[in-house]
N, C-alpha and C. Protein backbone atom coordinates (compact mmCIF):
# COMPACT_ATOMS: atom_id res chain seq x y z
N UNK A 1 0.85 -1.16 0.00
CA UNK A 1 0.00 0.00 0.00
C UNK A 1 0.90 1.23 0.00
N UNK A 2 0.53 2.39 -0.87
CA UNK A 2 1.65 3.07 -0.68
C UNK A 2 0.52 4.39 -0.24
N UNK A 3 0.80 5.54 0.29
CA UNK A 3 -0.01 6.80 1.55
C UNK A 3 0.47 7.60 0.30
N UNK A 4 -0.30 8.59 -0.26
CA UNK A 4 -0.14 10.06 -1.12
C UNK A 4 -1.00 10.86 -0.26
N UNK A 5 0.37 12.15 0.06
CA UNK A 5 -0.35 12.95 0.51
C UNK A 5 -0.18 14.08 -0.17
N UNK A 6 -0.66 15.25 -0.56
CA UNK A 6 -0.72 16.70 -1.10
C UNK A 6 -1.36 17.56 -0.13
N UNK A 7 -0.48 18.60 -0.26
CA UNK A 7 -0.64 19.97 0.71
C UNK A 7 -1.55 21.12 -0.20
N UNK A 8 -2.22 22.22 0.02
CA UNK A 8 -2.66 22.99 -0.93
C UNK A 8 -3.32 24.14 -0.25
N UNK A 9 -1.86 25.41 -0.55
CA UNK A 9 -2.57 26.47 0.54
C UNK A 9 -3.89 27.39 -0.35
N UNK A 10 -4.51 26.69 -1.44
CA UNK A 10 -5.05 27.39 -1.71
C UNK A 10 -6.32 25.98 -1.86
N UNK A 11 -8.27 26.54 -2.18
CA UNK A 11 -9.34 25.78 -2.13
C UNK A 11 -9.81 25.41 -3.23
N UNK A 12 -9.13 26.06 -4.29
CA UNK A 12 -9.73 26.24 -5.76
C UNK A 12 -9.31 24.66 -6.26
N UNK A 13 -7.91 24.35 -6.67
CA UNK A 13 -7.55 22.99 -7.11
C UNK A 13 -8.29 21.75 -6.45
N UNK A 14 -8.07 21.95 -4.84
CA UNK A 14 -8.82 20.73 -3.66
C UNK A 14 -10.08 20.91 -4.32
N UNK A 15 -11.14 21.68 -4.18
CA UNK A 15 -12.81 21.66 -4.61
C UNK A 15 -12.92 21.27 -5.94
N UNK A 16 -12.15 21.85 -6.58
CA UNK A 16 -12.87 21.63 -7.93
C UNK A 16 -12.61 19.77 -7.92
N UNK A 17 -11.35 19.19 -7.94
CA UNK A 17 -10.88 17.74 -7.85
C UNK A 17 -12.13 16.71 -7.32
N UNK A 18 -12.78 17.43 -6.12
CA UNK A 18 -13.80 16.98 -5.34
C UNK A 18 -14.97 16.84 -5.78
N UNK A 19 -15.60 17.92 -6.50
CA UNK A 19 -16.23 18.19 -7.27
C UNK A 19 -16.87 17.30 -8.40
N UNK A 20 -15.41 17.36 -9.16
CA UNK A 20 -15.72 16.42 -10.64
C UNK A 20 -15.79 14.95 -10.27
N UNK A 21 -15.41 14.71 -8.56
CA UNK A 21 -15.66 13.11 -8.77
C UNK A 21 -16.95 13.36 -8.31
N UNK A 22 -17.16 13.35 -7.42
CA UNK A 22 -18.72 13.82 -7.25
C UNK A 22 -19.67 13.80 -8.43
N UNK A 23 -19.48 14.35 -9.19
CA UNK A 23 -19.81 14.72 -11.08
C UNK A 23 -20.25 13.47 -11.57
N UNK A 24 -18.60 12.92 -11.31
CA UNK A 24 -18.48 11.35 -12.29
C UNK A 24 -19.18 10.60 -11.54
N UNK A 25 -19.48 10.69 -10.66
CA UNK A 25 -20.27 9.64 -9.90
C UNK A 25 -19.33 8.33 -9.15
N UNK A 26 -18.36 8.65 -8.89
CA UNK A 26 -17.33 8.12 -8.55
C UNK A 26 -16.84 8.23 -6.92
N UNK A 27 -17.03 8.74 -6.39
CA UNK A 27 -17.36 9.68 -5.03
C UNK A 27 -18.72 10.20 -4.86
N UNK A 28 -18.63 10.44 -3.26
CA UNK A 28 -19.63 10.60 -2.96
C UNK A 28 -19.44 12.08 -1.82
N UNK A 29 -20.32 12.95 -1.60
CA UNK A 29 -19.82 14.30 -0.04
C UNK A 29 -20.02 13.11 0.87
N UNK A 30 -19.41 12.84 2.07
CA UNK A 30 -19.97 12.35 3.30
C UNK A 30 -20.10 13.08 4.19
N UNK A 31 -19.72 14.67 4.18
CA UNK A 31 -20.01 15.50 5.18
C UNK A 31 -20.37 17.05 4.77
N UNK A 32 -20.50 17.60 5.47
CA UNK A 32 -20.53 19.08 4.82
C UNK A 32 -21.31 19.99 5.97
N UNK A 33 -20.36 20.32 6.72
CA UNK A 33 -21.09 20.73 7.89
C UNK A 33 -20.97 22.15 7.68
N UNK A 34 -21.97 23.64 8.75
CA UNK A 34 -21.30 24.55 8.55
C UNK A 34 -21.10 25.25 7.19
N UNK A 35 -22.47 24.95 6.66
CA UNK A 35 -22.79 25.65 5.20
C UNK A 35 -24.29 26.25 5.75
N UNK A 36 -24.34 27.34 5.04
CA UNK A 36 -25.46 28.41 5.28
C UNK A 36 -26.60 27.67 4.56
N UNK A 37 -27.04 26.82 3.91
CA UNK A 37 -27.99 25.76 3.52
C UNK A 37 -27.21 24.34 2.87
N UNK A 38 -28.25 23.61 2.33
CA UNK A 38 -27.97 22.40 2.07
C UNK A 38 -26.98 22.55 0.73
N UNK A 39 -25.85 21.49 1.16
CA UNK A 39 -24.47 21.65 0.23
C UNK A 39 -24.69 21.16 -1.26
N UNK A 40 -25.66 20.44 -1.41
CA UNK A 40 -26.64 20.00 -2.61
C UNK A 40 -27.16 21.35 -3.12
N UNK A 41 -27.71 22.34 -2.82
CA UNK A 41 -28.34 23.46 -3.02
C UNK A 41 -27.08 25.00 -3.23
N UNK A 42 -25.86 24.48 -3.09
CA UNK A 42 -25.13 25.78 -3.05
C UNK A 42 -24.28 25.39 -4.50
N UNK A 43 -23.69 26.14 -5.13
CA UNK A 43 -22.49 26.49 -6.60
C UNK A 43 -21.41 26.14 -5.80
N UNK A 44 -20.36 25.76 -6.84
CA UNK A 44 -18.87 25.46 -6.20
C UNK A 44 -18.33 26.83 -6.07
N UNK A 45 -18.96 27.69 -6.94
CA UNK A 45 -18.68 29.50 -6.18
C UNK A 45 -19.12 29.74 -4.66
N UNK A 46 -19.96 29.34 -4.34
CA UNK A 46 -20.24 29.88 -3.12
C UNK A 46 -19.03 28.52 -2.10
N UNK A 47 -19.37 27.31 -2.37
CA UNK A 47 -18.64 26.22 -1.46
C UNK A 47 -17.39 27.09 -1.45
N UNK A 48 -16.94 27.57 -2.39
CA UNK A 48 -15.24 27.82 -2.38
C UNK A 48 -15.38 29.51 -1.50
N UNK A 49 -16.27 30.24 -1.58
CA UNK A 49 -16.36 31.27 -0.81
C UNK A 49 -16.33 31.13 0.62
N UNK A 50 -17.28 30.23 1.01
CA UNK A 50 -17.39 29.59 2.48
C UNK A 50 -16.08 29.26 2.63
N UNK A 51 -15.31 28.34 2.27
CA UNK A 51 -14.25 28.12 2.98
C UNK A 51 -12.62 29.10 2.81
N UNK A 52 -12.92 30.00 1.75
CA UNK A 52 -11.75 31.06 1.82
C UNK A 52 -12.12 32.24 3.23
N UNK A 53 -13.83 32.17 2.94
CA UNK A 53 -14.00 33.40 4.16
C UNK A 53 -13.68 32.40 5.38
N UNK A 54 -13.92 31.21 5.83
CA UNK A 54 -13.18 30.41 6.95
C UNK A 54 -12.17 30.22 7.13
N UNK A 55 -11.22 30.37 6.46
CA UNK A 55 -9.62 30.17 6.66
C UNK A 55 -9.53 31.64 6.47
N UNK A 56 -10.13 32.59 6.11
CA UNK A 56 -9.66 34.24 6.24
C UNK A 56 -9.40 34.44 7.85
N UNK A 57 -10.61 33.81 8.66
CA UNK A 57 -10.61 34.18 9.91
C UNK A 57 -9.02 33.59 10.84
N UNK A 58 -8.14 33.01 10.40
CA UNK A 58 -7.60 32.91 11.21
C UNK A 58 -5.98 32.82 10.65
N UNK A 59 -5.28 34.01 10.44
CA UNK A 59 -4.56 34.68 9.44
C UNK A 59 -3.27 33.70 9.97
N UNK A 60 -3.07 32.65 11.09
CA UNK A 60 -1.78 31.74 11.28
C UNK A 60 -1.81 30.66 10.07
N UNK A 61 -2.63 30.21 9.66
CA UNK A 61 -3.16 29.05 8.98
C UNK A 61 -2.35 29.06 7.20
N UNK A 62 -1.24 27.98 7.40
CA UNK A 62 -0.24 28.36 6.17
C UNK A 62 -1.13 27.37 4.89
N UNK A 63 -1.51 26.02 5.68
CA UNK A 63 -1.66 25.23 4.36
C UNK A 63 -3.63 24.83 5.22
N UNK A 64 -4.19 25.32 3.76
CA UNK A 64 -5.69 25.51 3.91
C UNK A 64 -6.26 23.83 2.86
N UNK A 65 -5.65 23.20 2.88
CA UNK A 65 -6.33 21.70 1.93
C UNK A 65 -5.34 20.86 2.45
N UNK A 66 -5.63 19.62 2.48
CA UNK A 66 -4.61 18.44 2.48
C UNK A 66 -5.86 17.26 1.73
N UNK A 67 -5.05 16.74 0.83
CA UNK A 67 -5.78 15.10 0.33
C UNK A 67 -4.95 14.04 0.58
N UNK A 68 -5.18 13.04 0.95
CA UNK A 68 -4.86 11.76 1.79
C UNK A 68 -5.55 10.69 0.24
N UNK A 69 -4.37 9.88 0.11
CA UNK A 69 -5.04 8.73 -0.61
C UNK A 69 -4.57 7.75 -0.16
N UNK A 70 -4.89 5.87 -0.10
CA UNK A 70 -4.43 5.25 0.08
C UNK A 70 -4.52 4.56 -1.00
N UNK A 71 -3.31 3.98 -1.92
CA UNK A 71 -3.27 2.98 -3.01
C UNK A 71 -2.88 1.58 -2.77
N UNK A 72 -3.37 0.77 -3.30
CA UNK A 72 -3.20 -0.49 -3.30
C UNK A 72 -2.01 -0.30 -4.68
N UNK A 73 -1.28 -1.83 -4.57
CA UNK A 73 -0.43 -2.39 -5.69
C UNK A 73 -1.20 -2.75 -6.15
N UNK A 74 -1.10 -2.98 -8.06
CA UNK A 74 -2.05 -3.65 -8.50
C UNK A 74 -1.54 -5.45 -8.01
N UNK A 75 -0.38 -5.34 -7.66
CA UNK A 75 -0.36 -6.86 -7.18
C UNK A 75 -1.17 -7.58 -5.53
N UNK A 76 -1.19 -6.27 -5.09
CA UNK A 76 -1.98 -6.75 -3.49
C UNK A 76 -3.66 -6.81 -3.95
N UNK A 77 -3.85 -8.09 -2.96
CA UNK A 77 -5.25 -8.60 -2.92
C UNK A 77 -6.04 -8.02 -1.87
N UNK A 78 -7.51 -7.70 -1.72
CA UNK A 78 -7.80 -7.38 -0.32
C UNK A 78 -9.15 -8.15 -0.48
């Protein structure tokens, strides 16, 4: 199994990535807390507004995204 991780002080690359799997139907949101209505009901303009004005509030905050993957070998079985 090999761990990929990516840093990303910015929301635009992380959302949109999120987004299009979501799209493809490939992924799914499992959370979405802390949105001014239902996250089904908002634009990836506003999602990406919400969370730049949330990381505005707290001006220490260097890296605003991280994505975590875990890959299998195509030789490992599970």
């Amino acid at each position: 199994m090999v761990a990929v991780i990516h840093f990303s002080k910015g929301f635009n690359r992380v959302l949109n990535y999120n987004e299009q799997k979501v799209a493809e139907r490939v992924a799914v949101c499992l959370e979405a807390g802390n949105y001014p209505k239902n996250v089904d009901d908002l634009t990836i303009n506003q999602k990406l507004k919400r969370l730049e004005n949330q990381a505005a509030l707290n001006d220490r905050t260097k890296v605003n995204g991280v994505h975590i993957s875990l890959n299998f070998d195509p030789s490992e079985q599970f």
